[in-house]
Protein backbone atom coordinates (compact mmCIF):
# COMPACT_ATOMS: atom_id res chain seq x y z
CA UNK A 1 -114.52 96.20 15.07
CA UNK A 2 -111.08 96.76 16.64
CA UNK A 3 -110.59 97.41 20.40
CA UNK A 4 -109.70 100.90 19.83
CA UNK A 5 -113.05 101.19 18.37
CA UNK A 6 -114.85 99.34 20.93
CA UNK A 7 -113.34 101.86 23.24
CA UNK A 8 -113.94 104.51 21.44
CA UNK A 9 -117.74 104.15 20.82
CA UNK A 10 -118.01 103.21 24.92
CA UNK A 11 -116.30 106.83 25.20
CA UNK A 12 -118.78 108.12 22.75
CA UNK A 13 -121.71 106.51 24.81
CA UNK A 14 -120.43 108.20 27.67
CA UNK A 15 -120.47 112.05 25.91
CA UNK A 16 -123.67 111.06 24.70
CA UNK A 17 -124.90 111.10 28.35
CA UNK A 18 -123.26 113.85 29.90
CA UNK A 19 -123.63 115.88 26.50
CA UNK A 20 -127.89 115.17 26.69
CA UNK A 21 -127.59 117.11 30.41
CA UNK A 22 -125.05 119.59 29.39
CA UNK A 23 -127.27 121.08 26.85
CA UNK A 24 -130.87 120.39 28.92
CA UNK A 25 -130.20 121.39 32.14
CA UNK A 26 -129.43 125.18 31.36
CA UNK A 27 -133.04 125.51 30.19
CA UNK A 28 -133.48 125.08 34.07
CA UNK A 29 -132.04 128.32 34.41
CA UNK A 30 -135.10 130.18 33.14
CA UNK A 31 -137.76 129.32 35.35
CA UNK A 32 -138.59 129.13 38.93
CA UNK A 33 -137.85 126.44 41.23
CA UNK A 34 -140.24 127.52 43.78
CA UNK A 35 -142.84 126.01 41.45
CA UNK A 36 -143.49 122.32 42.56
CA UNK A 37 -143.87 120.65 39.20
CA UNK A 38 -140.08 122.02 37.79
CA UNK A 39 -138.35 121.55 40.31
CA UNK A 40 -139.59 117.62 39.77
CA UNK A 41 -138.65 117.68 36.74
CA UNK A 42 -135.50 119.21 37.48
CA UNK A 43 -135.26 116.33 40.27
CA UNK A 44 -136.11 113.49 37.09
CA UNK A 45 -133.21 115.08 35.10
CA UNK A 46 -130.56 114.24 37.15
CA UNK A 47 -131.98 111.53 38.74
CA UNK A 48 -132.04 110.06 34.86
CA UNK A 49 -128.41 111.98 34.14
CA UNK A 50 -127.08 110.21 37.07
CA UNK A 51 -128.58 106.59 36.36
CA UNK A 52 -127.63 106.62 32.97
CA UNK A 53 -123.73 107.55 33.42
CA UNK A 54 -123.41 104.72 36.19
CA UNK A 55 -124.65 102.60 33.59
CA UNK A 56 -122.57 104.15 30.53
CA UNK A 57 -119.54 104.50 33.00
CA UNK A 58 -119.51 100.88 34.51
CA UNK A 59 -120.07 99.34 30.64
CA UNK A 60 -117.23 101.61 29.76
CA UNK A 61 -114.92 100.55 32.50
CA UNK A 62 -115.49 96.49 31.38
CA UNK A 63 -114.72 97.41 27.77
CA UNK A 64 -111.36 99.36 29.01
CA UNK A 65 -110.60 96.24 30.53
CA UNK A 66 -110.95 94.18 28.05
CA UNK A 67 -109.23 96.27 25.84
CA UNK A 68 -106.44 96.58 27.88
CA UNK A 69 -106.23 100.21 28.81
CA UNK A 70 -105.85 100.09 32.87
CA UNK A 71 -105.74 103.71 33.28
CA UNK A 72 -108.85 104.26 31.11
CA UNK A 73 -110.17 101.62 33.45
CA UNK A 74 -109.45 103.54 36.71
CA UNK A 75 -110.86 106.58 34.69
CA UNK A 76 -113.85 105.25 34.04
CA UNK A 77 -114.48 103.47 37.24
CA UNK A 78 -113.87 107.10 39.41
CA UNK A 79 -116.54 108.73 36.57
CA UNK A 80 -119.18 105.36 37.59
CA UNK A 81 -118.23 105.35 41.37
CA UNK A 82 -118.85 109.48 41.44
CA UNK A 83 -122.15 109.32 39.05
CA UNK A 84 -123.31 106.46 41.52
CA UNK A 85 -122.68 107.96 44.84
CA UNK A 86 -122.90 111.80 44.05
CA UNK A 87 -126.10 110.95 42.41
CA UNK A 88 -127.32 109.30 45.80
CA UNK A 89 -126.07 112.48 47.48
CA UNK A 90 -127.47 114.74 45.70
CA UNK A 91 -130.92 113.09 45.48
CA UNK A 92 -131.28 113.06 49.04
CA UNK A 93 -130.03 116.88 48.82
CA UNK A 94 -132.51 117.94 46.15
CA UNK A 95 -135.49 115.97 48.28
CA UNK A 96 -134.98 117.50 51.62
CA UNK A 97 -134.75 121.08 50.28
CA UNK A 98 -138.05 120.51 48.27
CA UNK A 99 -139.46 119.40 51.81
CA UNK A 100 -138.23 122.72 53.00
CA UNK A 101 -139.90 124.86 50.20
CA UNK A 102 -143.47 122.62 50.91
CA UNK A 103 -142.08 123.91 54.56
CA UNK A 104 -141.77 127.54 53.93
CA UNK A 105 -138.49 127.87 54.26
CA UNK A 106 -137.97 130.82 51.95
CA UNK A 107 -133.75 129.92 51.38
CA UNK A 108 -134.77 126.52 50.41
CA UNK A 109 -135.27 127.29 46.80
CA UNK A 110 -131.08 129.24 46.69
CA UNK A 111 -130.45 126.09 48.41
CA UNK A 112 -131.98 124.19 45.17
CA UNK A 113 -130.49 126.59 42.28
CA UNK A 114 -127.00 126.49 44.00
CA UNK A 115 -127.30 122.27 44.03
CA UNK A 116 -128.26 122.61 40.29
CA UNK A 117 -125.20 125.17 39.39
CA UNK A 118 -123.54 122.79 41.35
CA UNK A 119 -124.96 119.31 39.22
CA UNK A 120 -124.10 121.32 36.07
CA UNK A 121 -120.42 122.35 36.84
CA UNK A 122 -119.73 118.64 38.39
CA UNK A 123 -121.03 117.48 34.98
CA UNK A 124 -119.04 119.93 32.65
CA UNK A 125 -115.76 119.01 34.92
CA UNK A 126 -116.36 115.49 33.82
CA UNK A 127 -117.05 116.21 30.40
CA UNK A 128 -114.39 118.00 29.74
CA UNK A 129 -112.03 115.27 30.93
CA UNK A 130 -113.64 112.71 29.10
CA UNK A 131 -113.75 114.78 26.00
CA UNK A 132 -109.31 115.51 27.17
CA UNK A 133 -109.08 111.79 26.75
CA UNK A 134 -110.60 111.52 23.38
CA UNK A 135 -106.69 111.66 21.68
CA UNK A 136 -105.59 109.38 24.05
CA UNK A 137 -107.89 106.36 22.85
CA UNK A 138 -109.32 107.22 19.58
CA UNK A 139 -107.34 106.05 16.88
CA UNK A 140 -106.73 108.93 14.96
């Protein structure tokens, strides 16, 4: 396999990820979160979103440098360094305004649909810039 194609199946790696949460997360929309048991597994979903594109965006950034692409490099690394740390964030976020809800804190569960309008936009801003770069290293 050629570089170019080495970096292109990282990129495609890397879609795979955020394209998995694009299309589950919506489905979120639909229900409650004021009921314990989805907003868990609202919590699991980008807990696993966030896990898995630090790992797809750090094995991505080591294949853009060894390909020899810096700026995909820097590209990827911002994508890893934001899944890591936003992820963190957002974690601790989604955790205290659960403890709110248990609390009765009757804003806590806006407070938990605004994070995950917020998860889903961060991830579709992403997306769409990997997707923008597509051109740019597939070989086409």
């Amino acid at each position: 396999m050629t570089p170019d194609g080495i970096a292109f199946a990282s990129i495609v790696i890397l879609l795979f990820c955020m394209g998995y949460f694009l299309l589950a997360s919506p489905a979120f929309l639909f229900v409650k979160l004021d009921i314990p048991q989805v907003a868990q597994l609202l919590r699991g979903l980008f807990k696993a979103y966030f896990l898995m594109v630090s790992i797809a965006g750090a094995i991505g950034t080591v294949v853009f440098a060894l390909t020899g692409k810096p700026a995909f490099v820097i590209g990827a690394g911002l994508i890893t360094a934001f899944a890591f740390w936003a992820g963190r964030w957002f974690l601790r976020q989604w955790d205290a305004q659960i403890g709110a809800r248990d609390a009765g804190d009757a804003q806590a569960v806006r407070r938990l649909r605004q994070l995950h309008l917020g998860g889903m936009l961060g991830n579709a801003v992403q997306l769409v810039a990997v997707v923008a770069s597509i051109p740019y290293v597939a070989p086409i």
